[in-house]
PDB file of N, CA and C in Angstrom:
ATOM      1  N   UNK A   1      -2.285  -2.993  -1.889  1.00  0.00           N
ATOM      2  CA  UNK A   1      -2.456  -2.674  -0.485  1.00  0.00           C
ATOM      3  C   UNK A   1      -1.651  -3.627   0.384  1.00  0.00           C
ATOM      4  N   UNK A   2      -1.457  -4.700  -0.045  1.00  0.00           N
ATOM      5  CA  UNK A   2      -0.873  -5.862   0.654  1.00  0.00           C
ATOM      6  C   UNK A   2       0.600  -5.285   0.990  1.00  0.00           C
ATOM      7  N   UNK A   3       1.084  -5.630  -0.076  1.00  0.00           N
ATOM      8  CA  UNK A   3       2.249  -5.439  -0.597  1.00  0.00           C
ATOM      9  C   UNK A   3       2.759  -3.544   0.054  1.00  0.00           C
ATOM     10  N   UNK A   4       2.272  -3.238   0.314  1.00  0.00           N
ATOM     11  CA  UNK A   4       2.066  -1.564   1.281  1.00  0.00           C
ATOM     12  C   UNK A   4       2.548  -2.155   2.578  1.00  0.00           C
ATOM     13  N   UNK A   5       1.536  -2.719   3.139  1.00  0.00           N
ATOM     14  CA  UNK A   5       0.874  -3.698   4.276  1.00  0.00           C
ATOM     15  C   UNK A   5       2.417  -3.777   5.052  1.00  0.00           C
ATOM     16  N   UNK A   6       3.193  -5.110   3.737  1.00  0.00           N
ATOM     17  CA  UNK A   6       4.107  -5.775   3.946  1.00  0.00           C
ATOM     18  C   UNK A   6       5.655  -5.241   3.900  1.00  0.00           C
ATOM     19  N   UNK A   7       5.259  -3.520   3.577  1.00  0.00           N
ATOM     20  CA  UNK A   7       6.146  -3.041   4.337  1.00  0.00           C
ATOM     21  C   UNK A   7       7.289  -2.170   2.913  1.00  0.00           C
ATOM     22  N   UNK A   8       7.004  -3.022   1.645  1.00  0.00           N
ATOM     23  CA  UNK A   8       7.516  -2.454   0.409  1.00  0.00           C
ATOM     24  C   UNK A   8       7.399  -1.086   0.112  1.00  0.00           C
ATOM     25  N   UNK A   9       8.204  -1.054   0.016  1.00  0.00           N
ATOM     26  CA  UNK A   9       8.278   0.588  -0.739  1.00  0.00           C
ATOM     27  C   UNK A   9       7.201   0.799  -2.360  1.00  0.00           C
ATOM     28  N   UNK A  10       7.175   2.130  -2.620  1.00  0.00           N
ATOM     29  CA  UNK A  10       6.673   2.369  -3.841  1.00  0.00           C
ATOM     30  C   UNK A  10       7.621   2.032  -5.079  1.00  0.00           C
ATOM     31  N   UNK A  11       8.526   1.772  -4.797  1.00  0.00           N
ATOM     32  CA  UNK A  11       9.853   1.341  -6.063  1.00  0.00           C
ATOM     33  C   UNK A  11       9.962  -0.024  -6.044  1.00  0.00           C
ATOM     34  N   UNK A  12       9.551  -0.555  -4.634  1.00  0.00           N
ATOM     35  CA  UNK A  12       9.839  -1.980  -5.108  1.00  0.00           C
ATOM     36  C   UNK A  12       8.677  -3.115  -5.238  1.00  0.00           C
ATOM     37  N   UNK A  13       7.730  -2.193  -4.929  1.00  0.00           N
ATOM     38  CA  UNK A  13       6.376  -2.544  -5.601  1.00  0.00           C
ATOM     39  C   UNK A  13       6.406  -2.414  -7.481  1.00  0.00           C
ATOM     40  N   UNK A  14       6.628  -1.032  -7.271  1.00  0.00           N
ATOM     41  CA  UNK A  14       6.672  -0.770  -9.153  1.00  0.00           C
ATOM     42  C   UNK A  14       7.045  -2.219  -9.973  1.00  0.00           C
ATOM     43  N   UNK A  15       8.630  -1.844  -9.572  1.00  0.00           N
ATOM     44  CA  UNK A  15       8.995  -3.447 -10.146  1.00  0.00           C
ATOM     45  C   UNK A  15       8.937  -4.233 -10.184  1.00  0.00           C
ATOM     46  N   UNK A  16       8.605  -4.683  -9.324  1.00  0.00           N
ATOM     47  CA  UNK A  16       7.812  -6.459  -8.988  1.00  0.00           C
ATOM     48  C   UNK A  16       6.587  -6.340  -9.769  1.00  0.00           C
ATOM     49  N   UNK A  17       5.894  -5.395 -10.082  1.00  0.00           N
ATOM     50  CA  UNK A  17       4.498  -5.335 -10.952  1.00  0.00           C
ATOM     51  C   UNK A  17       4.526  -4.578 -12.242  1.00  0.00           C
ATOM     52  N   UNK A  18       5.977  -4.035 -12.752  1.00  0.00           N
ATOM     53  CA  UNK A  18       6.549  -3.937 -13.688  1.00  0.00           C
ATOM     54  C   UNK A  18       5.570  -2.484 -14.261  1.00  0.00           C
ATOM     55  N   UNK A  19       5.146  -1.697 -13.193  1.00  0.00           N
ATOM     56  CA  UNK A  19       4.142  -0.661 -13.477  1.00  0.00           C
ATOM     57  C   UNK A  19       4.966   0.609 -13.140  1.00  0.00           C
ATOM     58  N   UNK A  20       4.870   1.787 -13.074  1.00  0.00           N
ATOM     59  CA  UNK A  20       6.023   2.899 -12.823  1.00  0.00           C
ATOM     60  C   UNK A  20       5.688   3.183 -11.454  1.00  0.00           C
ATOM     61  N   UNK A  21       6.540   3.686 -10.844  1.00  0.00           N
ATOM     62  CA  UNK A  21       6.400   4.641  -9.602  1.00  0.00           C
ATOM     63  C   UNK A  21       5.360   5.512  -9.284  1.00  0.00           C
ATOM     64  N   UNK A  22       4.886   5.757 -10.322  1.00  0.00           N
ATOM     65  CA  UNK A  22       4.244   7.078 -10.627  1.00  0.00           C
ATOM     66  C   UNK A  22       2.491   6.826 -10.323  1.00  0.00           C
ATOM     67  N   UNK A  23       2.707   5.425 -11.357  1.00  0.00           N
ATOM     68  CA  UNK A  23       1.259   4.409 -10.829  1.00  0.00           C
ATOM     69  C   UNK A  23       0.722   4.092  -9.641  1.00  0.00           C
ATOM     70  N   UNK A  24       2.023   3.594  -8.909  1.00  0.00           N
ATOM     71  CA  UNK A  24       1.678   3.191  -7.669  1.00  0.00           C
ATOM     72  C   UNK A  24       1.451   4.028  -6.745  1.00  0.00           C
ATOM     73  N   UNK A  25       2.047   5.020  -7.244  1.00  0.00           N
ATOM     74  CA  UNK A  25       2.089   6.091  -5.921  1.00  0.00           C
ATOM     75  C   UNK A  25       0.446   6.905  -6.332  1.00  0.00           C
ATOM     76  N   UNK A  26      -0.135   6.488  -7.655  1.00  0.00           N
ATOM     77  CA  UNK A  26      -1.412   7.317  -7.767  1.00  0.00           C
ATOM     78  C   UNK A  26      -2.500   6.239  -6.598  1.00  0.00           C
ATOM     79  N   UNK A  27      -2.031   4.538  -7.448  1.00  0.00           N
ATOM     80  CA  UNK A  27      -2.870   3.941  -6.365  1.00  0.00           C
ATOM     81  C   UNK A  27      -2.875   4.023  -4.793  1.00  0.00           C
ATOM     82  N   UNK A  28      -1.922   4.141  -4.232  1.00  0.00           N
ATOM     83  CA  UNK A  28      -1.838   4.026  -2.696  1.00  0.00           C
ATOM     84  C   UNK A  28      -2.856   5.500  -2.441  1.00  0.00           C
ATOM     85  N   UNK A  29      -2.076   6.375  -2.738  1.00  0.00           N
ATOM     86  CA  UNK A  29      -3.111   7.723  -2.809  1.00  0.00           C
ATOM     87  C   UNK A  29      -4.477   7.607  -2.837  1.00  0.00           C
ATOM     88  N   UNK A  30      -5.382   6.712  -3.983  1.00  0.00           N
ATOM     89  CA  UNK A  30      -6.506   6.415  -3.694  1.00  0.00           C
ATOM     90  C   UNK A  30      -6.897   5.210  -2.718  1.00  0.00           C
ATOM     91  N   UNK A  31      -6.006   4.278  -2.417  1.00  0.00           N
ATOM     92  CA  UNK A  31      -6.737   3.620  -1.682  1.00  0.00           C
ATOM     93  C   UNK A  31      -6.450   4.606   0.077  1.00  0.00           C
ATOM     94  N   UNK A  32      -5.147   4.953   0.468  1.00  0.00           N
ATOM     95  CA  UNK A  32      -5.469   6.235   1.954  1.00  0.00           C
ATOM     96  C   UNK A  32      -7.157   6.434   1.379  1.00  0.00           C
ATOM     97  N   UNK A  33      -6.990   7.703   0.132  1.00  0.00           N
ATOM     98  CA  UNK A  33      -8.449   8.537   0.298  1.00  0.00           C
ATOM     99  C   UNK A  33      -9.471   7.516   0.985  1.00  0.00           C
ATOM    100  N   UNK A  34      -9.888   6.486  -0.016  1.00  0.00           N
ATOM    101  CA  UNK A  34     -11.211   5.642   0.308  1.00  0.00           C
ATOM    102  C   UNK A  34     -11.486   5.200   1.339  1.00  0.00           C
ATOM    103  N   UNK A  35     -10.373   4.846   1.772  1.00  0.00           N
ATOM    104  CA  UNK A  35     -10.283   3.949   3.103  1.00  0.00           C
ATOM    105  C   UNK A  35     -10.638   4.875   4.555  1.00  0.00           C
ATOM    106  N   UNK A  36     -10.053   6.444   3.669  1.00  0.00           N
ATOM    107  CA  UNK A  36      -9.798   7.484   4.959  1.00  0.00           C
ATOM    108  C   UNK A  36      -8.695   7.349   5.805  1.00  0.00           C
ATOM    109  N   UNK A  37      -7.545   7.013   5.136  1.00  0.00           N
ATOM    110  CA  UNK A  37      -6.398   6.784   6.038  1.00  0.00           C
ATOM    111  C   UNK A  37      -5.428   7.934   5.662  1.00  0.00           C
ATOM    112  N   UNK A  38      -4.493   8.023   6.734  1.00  0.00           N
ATOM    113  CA  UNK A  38      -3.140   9.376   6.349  1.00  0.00           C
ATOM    114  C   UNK A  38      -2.116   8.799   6.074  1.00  0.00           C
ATOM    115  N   UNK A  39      -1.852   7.296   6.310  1.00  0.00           N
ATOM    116  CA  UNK A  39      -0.283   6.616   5.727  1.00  0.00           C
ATOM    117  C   UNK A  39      -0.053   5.068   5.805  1.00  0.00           C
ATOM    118  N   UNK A  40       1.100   5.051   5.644  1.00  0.00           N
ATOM    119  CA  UNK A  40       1.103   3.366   5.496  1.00  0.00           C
ATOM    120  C   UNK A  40       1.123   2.693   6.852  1.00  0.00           C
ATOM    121  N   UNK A  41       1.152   3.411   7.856  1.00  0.00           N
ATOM    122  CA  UNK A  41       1.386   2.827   9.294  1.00  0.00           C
ATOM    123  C   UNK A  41      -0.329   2.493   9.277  1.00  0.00           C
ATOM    124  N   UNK A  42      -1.543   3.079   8.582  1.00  0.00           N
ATOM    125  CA  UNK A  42      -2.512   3.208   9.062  1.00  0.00           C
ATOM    126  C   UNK A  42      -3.155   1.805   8.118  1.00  0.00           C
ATOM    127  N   UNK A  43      -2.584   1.742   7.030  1.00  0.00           N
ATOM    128  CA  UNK A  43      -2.514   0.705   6.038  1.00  0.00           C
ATOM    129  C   UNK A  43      -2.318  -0.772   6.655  1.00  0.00           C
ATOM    130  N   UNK A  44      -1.123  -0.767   7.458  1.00  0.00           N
ATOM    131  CA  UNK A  44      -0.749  -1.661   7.631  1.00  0.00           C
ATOM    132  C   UNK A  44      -1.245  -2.313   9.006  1.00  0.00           C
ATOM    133  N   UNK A  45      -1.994  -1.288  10.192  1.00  0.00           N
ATOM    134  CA  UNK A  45      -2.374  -1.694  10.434  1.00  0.00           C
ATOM    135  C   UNK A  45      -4.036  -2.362  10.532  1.00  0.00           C
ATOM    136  N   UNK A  46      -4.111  -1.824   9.859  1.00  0.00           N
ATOM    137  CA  UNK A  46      -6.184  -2.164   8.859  1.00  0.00           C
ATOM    138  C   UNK A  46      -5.753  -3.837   8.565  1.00  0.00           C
ATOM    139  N   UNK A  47      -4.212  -4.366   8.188  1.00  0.00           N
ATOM    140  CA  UNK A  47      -4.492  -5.341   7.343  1.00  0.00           C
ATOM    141  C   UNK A  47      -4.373  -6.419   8.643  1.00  0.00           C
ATOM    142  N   UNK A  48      -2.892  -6.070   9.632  1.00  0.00           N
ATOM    143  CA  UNK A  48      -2.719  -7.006  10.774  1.00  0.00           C
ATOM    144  C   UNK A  48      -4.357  -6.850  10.809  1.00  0.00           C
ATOM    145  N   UNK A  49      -5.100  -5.949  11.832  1.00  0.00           N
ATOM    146  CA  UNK A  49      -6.047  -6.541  12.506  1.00  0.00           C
ATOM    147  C   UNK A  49      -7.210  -7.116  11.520  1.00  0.00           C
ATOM    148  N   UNK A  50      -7.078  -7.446  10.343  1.00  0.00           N
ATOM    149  CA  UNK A  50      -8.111  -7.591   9.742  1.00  0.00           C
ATOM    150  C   UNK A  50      -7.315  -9.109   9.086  1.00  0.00           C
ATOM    151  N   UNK A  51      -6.377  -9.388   9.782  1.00  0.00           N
ATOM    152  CA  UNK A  51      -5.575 -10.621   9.188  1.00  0.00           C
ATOM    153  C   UNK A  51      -4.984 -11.051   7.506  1.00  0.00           C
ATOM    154  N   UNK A  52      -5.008  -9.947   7.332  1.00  0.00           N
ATOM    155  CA  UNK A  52      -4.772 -10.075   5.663  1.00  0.00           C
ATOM    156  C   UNK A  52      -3.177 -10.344   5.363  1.00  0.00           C
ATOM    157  N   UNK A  53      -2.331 -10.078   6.587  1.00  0.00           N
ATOM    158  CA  UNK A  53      -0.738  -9.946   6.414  1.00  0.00           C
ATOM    159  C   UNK A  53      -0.483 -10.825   7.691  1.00  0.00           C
ATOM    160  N   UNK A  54       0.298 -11.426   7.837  1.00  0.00           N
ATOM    161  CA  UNK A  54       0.792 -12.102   9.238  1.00  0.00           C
ATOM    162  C   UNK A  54       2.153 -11.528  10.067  1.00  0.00           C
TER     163      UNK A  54
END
């Protein structure tokens, strides 16, 4: 989620965590659902106001 947050793409997340595209893009998918969000603008801002990203 951070790493969303901070603005990375799903490819360059993958690689930095050496997991596929395919993974990440299942996780972000569940964390929108849970959270109830529609995208990464909504992601990112949950984390500013919640101070998790600077």
């Amino acid at each position: 989620m951070l790493m969303i947050a901070s603005g990375k793409t799903v490819t360059e997340i993958a690689n930095e965590l050496c997991l596929s595209v395919k993974t990440i893009s299942t996780y972000r998918t569940h964390i929108l659902e849970k959270m109830r969000m529609k995208n990464n603008a909504e992601i990112t801002l949950y984390a500013v106001q919640n101070k998790l990203v600077g």
